[in-house]
ModelCIF file with pLDDT and N, C-alpha, C, O atoms, coordinates in Angstrom:
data_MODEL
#
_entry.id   MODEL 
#
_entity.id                         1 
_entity.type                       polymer 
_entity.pdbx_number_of_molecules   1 
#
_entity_poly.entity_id                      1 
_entity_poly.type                           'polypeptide(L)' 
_entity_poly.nstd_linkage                   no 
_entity_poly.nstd_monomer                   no 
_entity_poly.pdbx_seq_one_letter_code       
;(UNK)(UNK)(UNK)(UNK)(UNK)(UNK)(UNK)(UNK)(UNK)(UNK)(UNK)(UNK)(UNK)(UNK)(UNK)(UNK)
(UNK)(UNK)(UNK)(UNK)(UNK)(UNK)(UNK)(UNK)(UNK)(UNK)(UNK)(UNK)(UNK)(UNK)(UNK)(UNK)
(UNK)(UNK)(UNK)(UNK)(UNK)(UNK)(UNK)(UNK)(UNK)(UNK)(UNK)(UNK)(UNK)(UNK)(UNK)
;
_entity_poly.pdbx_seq_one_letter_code_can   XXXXXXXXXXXXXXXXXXXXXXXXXXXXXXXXXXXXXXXXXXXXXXX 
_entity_poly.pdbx_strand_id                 A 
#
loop_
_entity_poly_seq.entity_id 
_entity_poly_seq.num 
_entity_poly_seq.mon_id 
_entity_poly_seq.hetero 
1 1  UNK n 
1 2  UNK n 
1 3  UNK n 
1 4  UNK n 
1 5  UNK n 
1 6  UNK n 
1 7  UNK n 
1 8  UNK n 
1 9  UNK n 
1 10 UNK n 
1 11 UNK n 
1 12 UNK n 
1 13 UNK n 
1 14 UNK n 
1 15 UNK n 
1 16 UNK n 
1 17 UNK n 
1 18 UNK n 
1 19 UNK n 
1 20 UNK n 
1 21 UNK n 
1 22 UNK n 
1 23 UNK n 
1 24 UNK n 
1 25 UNK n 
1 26 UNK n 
1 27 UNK n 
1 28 UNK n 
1 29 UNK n 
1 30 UNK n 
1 31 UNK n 
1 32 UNK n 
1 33 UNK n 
1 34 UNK n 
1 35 UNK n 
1 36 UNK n 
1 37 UNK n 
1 38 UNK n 
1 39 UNK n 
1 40 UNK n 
1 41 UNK n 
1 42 UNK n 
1 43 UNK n 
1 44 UNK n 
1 45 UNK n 
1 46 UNK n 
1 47 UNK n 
#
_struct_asym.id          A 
_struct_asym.entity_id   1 
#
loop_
_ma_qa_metric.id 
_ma_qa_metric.mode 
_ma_qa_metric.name 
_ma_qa_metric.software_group_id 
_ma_qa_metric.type 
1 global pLDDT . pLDDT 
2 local  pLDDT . pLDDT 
#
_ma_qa_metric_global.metric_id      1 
_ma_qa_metric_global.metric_value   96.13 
_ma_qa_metric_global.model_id       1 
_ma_qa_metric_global.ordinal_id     1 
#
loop_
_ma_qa_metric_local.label_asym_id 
_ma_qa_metric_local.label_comp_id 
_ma_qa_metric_local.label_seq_id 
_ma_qa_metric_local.metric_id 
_ma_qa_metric_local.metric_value 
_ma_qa_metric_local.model_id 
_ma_qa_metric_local.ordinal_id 
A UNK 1  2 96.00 1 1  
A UNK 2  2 96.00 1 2  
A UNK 3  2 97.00 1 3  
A UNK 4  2 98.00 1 4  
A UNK 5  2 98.00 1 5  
A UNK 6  2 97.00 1 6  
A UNK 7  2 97.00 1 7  
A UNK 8  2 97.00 1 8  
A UNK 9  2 95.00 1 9  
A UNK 10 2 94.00 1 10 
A UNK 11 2 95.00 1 11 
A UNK 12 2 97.00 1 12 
A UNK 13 2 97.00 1 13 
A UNK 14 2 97.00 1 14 
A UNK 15 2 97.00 1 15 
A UNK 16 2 98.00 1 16 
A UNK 17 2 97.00 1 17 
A UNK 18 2 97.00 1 18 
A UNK 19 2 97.00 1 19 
A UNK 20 2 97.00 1 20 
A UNK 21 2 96.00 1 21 
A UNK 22 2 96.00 1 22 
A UNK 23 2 94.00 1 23 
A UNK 24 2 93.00 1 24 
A UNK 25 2 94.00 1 25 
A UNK 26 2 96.00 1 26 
A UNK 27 2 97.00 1 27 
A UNK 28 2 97.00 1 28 
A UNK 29 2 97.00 1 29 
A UNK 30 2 97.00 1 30 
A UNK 31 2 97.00 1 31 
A UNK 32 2 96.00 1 32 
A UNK 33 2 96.00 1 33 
A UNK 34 2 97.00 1 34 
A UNK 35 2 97.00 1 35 
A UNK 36 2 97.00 1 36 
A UNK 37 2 97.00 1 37 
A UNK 38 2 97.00 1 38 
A UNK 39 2 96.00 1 39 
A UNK 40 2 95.00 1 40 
A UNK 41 2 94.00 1 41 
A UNK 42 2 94.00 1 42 
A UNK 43 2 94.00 1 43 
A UNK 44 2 92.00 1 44 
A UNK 45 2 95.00 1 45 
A UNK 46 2 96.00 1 46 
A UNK 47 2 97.00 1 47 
#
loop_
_atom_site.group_PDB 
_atom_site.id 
_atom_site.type_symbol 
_atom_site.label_atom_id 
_atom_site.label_alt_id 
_atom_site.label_comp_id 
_atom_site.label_asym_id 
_atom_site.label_entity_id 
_atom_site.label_seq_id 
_atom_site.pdbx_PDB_ins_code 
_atom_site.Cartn_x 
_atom_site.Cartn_y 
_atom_site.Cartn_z 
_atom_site.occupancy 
_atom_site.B_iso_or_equiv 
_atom_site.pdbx_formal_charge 
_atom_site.auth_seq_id 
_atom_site.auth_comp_id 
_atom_site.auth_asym_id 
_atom_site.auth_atom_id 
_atom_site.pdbx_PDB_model_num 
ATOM 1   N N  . UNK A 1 1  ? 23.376 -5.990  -0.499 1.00 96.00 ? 1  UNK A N  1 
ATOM 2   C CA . UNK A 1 1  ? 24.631 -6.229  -1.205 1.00 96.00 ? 1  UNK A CA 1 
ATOM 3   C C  . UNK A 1 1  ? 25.792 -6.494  -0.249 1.00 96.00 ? 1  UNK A C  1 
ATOM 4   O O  . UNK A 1 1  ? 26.653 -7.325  -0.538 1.00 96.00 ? 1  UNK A O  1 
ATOM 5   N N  . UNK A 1 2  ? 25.828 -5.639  1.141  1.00 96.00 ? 2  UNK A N  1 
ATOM 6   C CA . UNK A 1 2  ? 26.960 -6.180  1.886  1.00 96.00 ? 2  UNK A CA 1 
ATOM 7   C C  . UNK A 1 2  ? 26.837 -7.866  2.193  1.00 96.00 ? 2  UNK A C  1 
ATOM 8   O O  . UNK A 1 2  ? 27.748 -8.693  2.189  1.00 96.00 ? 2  UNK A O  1 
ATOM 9   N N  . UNK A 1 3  ? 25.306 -8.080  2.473  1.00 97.00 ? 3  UNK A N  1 
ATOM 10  C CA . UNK A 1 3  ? 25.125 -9.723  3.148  1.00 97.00 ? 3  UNK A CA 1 
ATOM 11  C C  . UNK A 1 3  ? 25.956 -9.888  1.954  1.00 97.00 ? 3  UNK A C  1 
ATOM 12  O O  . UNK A 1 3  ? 27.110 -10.142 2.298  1.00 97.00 ? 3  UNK A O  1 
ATOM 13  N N  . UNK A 1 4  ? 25.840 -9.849  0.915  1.00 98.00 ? 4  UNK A N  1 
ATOM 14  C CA . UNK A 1 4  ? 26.139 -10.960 -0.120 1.00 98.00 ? 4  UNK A CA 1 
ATOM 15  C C  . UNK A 1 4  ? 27.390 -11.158 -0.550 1.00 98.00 ? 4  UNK A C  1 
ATOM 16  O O  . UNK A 1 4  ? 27.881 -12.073 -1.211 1.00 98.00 ? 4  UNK A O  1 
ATOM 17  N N  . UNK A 1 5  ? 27.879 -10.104 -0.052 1.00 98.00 ? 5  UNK A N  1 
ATOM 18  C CA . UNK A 1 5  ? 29.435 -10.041 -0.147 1.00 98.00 ? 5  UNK A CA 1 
ATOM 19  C C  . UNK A 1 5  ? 30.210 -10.716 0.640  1.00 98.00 ? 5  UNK A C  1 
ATOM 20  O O  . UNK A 1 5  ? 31.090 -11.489 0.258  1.00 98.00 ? 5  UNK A O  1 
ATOM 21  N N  . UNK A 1 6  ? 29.808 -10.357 2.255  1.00 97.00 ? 6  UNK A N  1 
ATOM 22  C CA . UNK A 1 6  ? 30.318 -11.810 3.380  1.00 97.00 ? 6  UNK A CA 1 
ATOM 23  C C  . UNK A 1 6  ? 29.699 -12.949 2.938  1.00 97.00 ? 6  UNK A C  1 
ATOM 24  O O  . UNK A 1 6  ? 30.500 -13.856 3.163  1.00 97.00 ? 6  UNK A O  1 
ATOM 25  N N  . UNK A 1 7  ? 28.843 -13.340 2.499  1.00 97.00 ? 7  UNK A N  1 
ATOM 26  C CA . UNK A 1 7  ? 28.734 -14.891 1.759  1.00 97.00 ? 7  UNK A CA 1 
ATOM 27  C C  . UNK A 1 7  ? 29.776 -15.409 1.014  1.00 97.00 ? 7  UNK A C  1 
ATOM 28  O O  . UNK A 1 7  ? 30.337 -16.500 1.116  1.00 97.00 ? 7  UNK A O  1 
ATOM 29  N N  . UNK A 1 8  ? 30.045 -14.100 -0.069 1.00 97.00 ? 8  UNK A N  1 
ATOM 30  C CA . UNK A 1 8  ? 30.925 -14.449 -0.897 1.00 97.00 ? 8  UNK A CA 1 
ATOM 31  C C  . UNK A 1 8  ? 31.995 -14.686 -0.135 1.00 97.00 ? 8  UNK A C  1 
ATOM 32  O O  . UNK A 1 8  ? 32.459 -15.824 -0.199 1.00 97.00 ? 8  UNK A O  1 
ATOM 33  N N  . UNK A 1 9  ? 32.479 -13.954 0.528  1.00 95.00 ? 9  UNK A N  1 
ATOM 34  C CA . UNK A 1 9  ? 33.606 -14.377 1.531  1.00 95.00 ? 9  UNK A CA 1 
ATOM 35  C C  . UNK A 1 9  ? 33.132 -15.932 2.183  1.00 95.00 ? 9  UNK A C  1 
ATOM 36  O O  . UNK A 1 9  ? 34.162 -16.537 2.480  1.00 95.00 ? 9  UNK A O  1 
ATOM 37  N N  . UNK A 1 10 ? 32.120 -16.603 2.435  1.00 94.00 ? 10 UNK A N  1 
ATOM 38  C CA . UNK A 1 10 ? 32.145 -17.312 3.226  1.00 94.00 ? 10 UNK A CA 1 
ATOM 39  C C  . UNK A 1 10 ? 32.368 -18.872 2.241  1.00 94.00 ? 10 UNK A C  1 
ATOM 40  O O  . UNK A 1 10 ? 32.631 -20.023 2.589  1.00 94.00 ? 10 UNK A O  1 
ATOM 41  N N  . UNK A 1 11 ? 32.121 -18.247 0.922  1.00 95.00 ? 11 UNK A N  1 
ATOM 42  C CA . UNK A 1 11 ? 31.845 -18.752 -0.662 1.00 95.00 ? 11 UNK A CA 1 
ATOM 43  C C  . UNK A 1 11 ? 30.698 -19.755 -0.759 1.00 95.00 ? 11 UNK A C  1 
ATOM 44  O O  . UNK A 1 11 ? 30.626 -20.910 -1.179 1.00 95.00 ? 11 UNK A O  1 
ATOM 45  N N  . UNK A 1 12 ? 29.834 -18.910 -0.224 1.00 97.00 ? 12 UNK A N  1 
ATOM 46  C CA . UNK A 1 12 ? 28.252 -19.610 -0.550 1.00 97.00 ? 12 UNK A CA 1 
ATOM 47  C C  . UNK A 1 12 ? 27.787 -18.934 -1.617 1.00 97.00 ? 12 UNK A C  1 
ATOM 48  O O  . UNK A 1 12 ? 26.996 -19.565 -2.318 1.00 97.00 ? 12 UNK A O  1 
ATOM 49  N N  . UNK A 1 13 ? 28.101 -17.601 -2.014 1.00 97.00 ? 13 UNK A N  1 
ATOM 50  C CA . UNK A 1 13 ? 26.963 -16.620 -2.630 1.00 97.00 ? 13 UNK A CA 1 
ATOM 51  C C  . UNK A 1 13 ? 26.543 -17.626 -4.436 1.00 97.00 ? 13 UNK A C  1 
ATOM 52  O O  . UNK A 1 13 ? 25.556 -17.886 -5.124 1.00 97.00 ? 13 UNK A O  1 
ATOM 53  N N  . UNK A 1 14 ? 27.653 -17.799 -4.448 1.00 97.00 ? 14 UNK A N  1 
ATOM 54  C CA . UNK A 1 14 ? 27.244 -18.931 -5.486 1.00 97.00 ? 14 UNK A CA 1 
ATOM 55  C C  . UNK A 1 14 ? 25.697 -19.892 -5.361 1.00 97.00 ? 14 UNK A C  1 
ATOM 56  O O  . UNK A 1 14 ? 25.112 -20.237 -6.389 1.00 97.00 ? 14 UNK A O  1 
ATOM 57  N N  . UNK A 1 15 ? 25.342 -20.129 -4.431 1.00 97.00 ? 15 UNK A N  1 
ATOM 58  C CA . UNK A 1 15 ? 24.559 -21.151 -4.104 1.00 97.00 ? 15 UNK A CA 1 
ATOM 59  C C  . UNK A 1 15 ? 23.635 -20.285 -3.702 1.00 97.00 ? 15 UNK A C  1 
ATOM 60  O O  . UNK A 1 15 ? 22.532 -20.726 -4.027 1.00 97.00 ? 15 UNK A O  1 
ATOM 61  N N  . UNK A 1 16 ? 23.540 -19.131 -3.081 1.00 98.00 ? 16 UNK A N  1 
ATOM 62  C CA . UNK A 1 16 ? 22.566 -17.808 -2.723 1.00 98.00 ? 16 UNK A CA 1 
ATOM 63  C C  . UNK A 1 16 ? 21.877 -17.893 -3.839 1.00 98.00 ? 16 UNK A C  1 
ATOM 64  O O  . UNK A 1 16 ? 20.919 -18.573 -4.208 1.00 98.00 ? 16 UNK A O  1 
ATOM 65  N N  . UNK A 1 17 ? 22.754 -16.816 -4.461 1.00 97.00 ? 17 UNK A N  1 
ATOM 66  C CA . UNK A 1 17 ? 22.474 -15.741 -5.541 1.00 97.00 ? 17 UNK A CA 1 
ATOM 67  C C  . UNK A 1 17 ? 20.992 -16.619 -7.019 1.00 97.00 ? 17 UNK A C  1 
ATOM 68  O O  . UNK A 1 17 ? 20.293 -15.943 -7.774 1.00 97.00 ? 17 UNK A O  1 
ATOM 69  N N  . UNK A 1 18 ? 20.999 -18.023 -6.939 1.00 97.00 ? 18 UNK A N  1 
ATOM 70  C CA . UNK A 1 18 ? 19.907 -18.636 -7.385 1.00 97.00 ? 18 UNK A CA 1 
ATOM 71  C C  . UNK A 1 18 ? 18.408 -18.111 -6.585 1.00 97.00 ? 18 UNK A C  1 
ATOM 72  O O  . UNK A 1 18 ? 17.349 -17.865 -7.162 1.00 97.00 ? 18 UNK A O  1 
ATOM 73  N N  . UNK A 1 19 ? 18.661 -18.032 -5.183 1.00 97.00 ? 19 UNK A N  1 
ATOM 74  C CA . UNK A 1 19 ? 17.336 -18.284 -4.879 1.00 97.00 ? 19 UNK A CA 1 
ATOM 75  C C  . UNK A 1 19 ? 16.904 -16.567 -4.236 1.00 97.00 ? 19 UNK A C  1 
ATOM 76  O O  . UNK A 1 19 ? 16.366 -16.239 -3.179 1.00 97.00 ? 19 UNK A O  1 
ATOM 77  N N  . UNK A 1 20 ? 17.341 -15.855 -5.229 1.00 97.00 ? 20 UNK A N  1 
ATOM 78  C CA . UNK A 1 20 ? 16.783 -13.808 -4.561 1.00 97.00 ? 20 UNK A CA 1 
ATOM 79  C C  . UNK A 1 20 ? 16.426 -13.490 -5.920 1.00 97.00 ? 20 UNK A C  1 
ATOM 80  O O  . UNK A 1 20 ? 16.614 -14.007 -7.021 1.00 97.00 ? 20 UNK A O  1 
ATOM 81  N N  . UNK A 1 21 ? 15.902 -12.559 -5.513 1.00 96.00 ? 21 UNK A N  1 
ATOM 82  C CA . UNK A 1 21 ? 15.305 -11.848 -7.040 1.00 96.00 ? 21 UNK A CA 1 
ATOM 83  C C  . UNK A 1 21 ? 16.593 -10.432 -6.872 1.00 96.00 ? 21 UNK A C  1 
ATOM 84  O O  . UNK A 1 21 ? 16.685 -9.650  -5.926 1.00 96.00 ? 21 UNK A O  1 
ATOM 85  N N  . UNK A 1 22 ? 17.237 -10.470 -7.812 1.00 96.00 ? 22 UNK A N  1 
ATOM 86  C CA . UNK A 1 22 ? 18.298 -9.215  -7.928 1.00 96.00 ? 22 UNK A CA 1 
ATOM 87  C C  . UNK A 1 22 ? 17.250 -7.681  -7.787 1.00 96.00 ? 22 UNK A C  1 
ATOM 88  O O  . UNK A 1 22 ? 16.812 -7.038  -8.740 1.00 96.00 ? 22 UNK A O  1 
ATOM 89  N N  . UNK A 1 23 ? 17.077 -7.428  -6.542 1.00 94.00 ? 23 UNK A N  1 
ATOM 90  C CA . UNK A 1 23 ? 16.641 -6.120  -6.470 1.00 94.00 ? 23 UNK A CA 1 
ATOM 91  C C  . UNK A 1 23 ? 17.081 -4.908  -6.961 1.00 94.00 ? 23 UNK A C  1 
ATOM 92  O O  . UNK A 1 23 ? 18.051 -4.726  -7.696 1.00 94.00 ? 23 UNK A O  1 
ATOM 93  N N  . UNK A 1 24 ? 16.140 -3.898  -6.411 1.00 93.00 ? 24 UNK A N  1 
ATOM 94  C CA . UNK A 1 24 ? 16.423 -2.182  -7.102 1.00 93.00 ? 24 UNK A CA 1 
ATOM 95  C C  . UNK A 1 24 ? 15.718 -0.938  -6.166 1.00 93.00 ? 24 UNK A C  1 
ATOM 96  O O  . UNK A 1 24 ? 15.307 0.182   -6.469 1.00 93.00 ? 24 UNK A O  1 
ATOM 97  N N  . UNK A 1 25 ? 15.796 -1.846  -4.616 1.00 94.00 ? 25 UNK A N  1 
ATOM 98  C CA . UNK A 1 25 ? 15.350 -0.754  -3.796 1.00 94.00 ? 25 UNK A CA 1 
ATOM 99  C C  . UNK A 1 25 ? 13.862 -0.770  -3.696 1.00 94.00 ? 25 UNK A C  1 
ATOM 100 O O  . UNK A 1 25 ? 13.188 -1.649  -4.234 1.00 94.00 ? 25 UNK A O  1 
ATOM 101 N N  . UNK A 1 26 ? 13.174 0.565   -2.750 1.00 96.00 ? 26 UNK A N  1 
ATOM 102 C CA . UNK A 1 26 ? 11.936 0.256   -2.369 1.00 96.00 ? 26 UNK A CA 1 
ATOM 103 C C  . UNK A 1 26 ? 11.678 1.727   -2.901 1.00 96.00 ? 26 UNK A C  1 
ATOM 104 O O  . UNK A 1 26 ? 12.351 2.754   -2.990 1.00 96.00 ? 26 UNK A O  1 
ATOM 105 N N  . UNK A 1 27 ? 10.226 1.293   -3.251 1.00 97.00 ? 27 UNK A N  1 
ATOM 106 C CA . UNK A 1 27 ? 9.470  2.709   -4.035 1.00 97.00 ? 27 UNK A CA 1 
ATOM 107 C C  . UNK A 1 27 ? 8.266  2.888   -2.881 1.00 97.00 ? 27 UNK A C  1 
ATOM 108 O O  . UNK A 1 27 ? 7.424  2.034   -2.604 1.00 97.00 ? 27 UNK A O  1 
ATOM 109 N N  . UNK A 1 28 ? 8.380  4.021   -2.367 1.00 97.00 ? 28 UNK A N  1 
ATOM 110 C CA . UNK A 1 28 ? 7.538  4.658   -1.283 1.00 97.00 ? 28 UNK A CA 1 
ATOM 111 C C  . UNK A 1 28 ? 6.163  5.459   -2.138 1.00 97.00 ? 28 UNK A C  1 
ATOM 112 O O  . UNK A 1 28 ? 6.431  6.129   -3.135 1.00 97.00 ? 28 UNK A O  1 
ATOM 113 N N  . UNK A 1 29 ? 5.039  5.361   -1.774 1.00 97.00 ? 29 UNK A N  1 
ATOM 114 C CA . UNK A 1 29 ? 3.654  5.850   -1.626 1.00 97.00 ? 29 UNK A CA 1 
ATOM 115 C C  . UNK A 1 29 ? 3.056  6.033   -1.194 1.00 97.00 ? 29 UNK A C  1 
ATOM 116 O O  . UNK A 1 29 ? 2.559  5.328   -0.316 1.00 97.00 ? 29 UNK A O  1 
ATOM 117 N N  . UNK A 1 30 ? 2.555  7.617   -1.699 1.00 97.00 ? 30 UNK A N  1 
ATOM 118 C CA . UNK A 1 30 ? 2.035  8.484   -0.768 1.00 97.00 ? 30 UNK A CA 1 
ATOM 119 C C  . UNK A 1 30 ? 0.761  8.275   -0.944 1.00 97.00 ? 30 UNK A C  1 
ATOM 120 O O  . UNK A 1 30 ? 0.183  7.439   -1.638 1.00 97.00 ? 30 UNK A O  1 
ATOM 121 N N  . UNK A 1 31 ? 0.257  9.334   -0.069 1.00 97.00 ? 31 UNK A N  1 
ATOM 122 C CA . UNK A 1 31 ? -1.374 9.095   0.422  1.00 97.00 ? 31 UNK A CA 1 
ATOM 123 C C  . UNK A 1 31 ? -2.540 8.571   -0.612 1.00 97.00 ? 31 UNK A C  1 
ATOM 124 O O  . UNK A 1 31 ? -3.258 7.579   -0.491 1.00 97.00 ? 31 UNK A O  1 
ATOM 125 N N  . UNK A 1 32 ? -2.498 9.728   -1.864 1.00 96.00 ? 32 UNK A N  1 
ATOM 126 C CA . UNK A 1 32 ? -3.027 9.503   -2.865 1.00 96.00 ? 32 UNK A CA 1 
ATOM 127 C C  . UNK A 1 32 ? -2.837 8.275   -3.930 1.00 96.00 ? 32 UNK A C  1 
ATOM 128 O O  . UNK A 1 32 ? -3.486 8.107   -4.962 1.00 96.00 ? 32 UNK A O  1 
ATOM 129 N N  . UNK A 1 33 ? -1.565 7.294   -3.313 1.00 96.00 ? 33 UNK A N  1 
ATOM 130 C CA . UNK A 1 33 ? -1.715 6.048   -3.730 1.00 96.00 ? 33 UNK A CA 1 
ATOM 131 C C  . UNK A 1 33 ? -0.363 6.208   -4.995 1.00 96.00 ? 33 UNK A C  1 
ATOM 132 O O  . UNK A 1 33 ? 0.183  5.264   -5.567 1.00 96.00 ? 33 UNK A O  1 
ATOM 133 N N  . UNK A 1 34 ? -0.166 7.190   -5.122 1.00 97.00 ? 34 UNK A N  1 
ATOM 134 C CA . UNK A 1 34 ? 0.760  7.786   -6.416 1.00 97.00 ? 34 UNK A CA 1 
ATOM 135 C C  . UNK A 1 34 ? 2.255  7.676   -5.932 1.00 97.00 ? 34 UNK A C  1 
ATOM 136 O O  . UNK A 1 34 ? 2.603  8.142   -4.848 1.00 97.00 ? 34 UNK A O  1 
ATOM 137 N N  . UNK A 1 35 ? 3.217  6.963   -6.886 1.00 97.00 ? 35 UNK A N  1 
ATOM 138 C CA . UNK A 1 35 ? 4.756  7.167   -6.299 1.00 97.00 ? 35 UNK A CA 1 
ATOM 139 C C  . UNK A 1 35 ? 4.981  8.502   -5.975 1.00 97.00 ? 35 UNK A C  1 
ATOM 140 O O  . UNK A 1 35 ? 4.623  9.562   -6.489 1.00 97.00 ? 35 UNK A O  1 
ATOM 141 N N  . UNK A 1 36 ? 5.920  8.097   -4.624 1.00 97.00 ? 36 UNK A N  1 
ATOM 142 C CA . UNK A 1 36 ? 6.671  9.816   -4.485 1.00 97.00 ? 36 UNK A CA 1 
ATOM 143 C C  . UNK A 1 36 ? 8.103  9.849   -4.704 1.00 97.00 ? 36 UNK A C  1 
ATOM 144 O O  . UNK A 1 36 ? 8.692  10.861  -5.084 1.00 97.00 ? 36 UNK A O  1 
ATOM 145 N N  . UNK A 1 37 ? 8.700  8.657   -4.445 1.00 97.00 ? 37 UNK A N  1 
ATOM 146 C CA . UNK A 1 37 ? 10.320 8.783   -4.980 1.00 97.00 ? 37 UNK A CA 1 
ATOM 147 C C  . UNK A 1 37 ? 10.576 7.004   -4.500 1.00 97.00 ? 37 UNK A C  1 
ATOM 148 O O  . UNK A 1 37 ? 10.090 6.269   -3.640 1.00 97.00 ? 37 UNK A O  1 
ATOM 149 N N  . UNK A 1 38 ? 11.385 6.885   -5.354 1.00 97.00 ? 38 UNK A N  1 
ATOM 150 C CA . UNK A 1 38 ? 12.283 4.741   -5.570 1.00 97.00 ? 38 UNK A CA 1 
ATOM 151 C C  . UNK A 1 38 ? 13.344 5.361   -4.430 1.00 97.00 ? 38 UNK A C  1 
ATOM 152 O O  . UNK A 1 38 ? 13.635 6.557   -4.404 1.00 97.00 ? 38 UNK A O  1 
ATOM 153 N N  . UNK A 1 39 ? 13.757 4.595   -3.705 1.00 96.00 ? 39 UNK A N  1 
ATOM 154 C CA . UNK A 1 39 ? 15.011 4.763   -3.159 1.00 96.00 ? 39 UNK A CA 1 
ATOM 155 C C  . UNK A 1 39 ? 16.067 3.271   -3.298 1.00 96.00 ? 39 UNK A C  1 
ATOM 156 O O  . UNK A 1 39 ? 16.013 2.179   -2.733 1.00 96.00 ? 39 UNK A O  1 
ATOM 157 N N  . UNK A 1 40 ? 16.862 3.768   -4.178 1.00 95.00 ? 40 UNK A N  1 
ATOM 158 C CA . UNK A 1 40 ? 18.111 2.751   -4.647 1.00 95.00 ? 40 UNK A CA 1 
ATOM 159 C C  . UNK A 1 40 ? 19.295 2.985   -4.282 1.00 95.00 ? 40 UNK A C  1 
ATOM 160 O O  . UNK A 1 40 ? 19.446 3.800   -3.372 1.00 95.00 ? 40 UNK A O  1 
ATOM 161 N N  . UNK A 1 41 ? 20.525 2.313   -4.910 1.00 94.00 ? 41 UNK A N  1 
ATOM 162 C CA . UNK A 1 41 ? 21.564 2.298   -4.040 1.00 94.00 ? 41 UNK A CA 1 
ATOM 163 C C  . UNK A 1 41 ? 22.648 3.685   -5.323 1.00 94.00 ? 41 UNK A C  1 
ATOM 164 O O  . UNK A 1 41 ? 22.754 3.685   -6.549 1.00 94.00 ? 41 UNK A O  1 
ATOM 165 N N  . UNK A 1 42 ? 23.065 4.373   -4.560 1.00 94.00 ? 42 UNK A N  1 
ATOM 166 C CA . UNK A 1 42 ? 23.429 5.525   -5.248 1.00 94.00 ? 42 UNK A CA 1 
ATOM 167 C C  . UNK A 1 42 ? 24.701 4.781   -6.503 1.00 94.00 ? 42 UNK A C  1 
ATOM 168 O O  . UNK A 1 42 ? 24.570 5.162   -7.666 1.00 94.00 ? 42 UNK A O  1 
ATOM 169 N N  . UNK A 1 43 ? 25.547 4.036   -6.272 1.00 94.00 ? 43 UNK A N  1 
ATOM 170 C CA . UNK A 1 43 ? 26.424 3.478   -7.008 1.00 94.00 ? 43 UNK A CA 1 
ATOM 171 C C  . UNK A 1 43 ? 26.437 1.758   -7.422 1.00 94.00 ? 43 UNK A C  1 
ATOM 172 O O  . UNK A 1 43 ? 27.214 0.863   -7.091 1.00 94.00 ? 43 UNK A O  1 
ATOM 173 N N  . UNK A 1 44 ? 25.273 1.756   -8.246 1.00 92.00 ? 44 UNK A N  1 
ATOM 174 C CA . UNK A 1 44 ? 24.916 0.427   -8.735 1.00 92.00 ? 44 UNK A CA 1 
ATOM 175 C C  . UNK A 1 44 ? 26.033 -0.596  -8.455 1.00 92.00 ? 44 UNK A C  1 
ATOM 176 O O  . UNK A 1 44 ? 27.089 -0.003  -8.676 1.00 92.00 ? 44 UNK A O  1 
ATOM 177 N N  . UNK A 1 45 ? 26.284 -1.865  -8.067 1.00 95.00 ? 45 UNK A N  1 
ATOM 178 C CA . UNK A 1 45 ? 26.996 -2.766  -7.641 1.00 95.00 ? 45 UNK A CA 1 
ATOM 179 C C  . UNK A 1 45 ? 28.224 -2.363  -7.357 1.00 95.00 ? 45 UNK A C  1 
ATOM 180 O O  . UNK A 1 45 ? 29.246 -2.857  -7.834 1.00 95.00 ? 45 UNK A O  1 
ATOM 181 N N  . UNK A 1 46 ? 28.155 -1.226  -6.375 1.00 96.00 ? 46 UNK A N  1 
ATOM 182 C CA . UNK A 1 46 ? 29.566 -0.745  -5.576 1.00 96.00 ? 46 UNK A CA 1 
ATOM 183 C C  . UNK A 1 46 ? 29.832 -2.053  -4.274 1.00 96.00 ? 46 UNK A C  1 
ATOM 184 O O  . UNK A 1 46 ? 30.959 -2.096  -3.782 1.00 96.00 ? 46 UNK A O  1 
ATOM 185 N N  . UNK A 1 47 ? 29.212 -2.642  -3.986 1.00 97.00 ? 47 UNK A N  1 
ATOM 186 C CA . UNK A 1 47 ? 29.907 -3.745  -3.140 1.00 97.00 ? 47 UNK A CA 1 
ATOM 187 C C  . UNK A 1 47 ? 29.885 -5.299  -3.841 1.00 97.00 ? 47 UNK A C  1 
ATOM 188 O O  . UNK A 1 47 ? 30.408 -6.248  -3.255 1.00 97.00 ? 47 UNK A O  1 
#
């Protein structure tokens, strides 16, 4: 979200923001193959 914000500053993000998949963080797994916790951004589109 910061990259995308200096884009916006650079005023590309317009032309970005087509080609990303709007993420939600990475989900970590443990041994047994089973989620152990998502890690996301604590304040949804704070930048």
């Amino acid at each position: 979200d910061e990259s995308l914000r200096t884009y916006a500053a650079a005023g590309l993000v317009d032309e970005i923001l087509p080609i990303i998949v709007p993420g939600t963080g990475t989900r970590y797994y443990g041994a047994d193959g089973a989620p152990v916790f998502h890690a996301r951004a604590e304040v949804p589109f704070r930048l």
